[in-house]
N, C-alpha and C. Protein backbone atom coordinates (compact mmCIF):
# COMPACT_ATOMS: atom_id res chain seq x y z
N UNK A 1 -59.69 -207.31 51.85
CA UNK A 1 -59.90 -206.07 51.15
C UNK A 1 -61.38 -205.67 51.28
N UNK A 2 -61.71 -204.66 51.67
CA UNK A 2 -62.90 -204.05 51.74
C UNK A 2 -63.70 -203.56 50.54
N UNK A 3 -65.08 -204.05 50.15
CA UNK A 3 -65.64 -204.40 48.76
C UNK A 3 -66.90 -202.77 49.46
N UNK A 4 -66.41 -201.69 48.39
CA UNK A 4 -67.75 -200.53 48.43
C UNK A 4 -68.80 -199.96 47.92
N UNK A 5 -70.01 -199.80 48.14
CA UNK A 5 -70.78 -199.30 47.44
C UNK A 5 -71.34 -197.93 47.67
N UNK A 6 -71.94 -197.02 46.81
CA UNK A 6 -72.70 -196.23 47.09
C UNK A 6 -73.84 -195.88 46.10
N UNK A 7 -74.99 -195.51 47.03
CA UNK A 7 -76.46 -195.03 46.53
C UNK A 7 -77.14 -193.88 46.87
N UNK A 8 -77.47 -194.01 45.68
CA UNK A 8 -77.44 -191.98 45.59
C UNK A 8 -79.50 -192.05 46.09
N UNK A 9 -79.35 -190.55 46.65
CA UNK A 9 -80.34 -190.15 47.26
C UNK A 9 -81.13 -189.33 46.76
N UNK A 10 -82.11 -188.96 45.89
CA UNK A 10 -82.61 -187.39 45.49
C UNK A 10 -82.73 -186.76 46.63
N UNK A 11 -82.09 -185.58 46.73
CA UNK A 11 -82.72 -184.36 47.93
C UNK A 11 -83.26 -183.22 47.30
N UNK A 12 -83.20 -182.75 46.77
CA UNK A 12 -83.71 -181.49 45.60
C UNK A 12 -85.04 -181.41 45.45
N UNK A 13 -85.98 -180.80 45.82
CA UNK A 13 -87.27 -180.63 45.26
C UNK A 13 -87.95 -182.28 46.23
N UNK A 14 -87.46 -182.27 47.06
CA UNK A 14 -88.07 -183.19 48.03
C UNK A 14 -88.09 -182.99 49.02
N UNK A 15 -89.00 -183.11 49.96
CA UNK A 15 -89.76 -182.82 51.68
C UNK A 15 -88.53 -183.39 52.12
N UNK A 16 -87.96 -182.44 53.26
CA UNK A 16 -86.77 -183.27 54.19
C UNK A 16 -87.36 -184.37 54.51
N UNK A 17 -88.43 -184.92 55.39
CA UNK A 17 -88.92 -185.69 55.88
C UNK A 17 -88.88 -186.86 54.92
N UNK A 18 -89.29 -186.82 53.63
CA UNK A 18 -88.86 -187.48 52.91
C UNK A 18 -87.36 -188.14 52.58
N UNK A 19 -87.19 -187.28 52.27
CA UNK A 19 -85.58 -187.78 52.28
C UNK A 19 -84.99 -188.81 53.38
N UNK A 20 -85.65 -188.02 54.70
CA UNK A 20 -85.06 -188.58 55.69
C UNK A 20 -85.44 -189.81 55.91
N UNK A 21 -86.90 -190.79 54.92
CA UNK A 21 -87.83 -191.54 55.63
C UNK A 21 -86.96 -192.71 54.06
N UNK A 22 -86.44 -191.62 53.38
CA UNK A 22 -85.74 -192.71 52.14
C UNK A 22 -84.24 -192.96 52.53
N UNK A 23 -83.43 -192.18 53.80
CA UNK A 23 -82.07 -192.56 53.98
C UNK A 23 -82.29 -193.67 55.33
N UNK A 24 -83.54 -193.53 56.01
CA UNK A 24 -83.49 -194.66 56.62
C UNK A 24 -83.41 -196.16 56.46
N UNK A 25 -84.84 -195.93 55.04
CA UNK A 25 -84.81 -197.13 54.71
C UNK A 25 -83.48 -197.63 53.85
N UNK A 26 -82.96 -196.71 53.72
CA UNK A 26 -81.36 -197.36 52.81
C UNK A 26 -80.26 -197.71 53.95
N UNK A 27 -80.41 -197.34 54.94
CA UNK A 27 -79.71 -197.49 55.88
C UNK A 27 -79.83 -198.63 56.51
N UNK A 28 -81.51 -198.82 56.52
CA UNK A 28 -81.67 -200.01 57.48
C UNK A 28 -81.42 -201.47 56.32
N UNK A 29 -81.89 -201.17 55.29
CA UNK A 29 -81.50 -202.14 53.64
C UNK A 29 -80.08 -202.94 54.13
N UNK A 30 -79.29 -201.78 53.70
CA UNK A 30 -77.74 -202.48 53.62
C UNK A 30 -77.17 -202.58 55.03
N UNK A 31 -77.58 -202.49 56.02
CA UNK A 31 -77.03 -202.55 57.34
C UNK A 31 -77.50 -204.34 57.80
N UNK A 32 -78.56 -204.38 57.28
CA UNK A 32 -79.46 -206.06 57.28
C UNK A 32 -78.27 -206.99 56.41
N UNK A 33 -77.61 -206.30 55.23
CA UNK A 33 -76.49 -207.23 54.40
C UNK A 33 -75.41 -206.86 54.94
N UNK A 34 -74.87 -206.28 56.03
CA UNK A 34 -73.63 -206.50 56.27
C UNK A 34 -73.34 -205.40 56.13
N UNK A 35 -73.33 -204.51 55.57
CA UNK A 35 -72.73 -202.85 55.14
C UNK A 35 -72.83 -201.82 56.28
N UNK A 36 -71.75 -201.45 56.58
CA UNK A 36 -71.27 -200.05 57.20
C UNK A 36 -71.08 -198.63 56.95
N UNK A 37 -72.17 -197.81 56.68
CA UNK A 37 -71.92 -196.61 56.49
C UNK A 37 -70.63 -196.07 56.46
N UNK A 38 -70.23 -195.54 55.91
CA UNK A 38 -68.86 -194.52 55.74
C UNK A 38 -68.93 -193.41 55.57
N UNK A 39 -69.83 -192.75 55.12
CA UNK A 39 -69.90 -190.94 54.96
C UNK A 39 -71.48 -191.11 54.13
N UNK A 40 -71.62 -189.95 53.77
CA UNK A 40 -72.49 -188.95 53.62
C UNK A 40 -72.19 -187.81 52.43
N UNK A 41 -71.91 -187.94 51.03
CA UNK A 41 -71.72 -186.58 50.58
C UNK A 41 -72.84 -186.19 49.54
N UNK A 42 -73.07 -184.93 49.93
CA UNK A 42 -74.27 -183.83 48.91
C UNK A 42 -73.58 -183.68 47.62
N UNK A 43 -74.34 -184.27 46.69
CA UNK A 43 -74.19 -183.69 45.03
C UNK A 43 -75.14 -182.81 44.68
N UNK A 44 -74.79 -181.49 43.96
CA UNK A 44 -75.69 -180.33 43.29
C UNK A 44 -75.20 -180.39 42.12
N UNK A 45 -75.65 -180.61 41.09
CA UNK A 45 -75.69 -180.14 39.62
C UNK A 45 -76.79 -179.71 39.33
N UNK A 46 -76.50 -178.94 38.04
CA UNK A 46 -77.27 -178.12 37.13
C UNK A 46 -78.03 -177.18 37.62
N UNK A 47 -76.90 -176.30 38.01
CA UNK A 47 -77.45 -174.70 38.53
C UNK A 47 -77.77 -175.05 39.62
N UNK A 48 -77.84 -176.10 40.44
CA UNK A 48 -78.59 -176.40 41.79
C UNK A 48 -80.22 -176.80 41.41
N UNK A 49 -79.79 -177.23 40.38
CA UNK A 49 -82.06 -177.35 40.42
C UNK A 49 -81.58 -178.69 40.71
N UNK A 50 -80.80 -179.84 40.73
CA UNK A 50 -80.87 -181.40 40.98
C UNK A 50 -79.95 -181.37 42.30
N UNK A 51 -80.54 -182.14 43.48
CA UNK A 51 -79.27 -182.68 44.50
C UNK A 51 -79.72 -184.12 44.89
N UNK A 52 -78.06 -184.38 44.72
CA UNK A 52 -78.88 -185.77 45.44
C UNK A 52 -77.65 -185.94 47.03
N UNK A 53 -78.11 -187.07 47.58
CA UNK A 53 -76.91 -187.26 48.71
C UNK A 53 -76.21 -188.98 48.24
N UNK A 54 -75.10 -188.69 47.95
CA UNK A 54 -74.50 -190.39 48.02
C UNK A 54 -73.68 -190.70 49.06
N UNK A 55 -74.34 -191.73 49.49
CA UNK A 55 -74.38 -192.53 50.48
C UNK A 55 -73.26 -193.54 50.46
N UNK A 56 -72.43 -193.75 51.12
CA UNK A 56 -71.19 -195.00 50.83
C UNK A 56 -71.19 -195.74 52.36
N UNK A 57 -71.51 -197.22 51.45
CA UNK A 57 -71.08 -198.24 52.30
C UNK A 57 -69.91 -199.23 52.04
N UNK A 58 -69.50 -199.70 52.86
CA UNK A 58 -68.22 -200.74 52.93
C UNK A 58 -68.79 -202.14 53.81
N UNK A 59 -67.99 -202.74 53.12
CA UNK A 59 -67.51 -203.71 54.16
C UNK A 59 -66.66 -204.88 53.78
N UNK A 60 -66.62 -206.02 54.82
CA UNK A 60 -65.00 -206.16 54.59
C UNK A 60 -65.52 -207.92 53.88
């Protein structure tokens, strides 16, 4: 059975570059323990002033 996690990202009121330099290092994090990316989905709440991206990993 495949055991999943996911970790959320702030994107909202943050430099893409940023973002991008914080989904690496989460990427490269759980990819070192075994974890396989699975998607990618954008959360917006509250009028759009907060987004974050959650991130889901698996593995088996």
């Amino acid at each position: 059975m495949a055991e999943y996690k996911v970790v959320d990202v702030r994107a909202t009121g943050v430099m893409p570059n940023v973002v991008a330099d914080r989904l690496t290092e989460v990427l490269n994090e759980f990819e070192a323990d075994g974890w396989r990316q699975e998607g990618i989905q954008p959360i917006i709440y509250n009028s759009s002033t907060t987004g974050y991206l959650l991130v889901i990993f698996a593995r088996d």
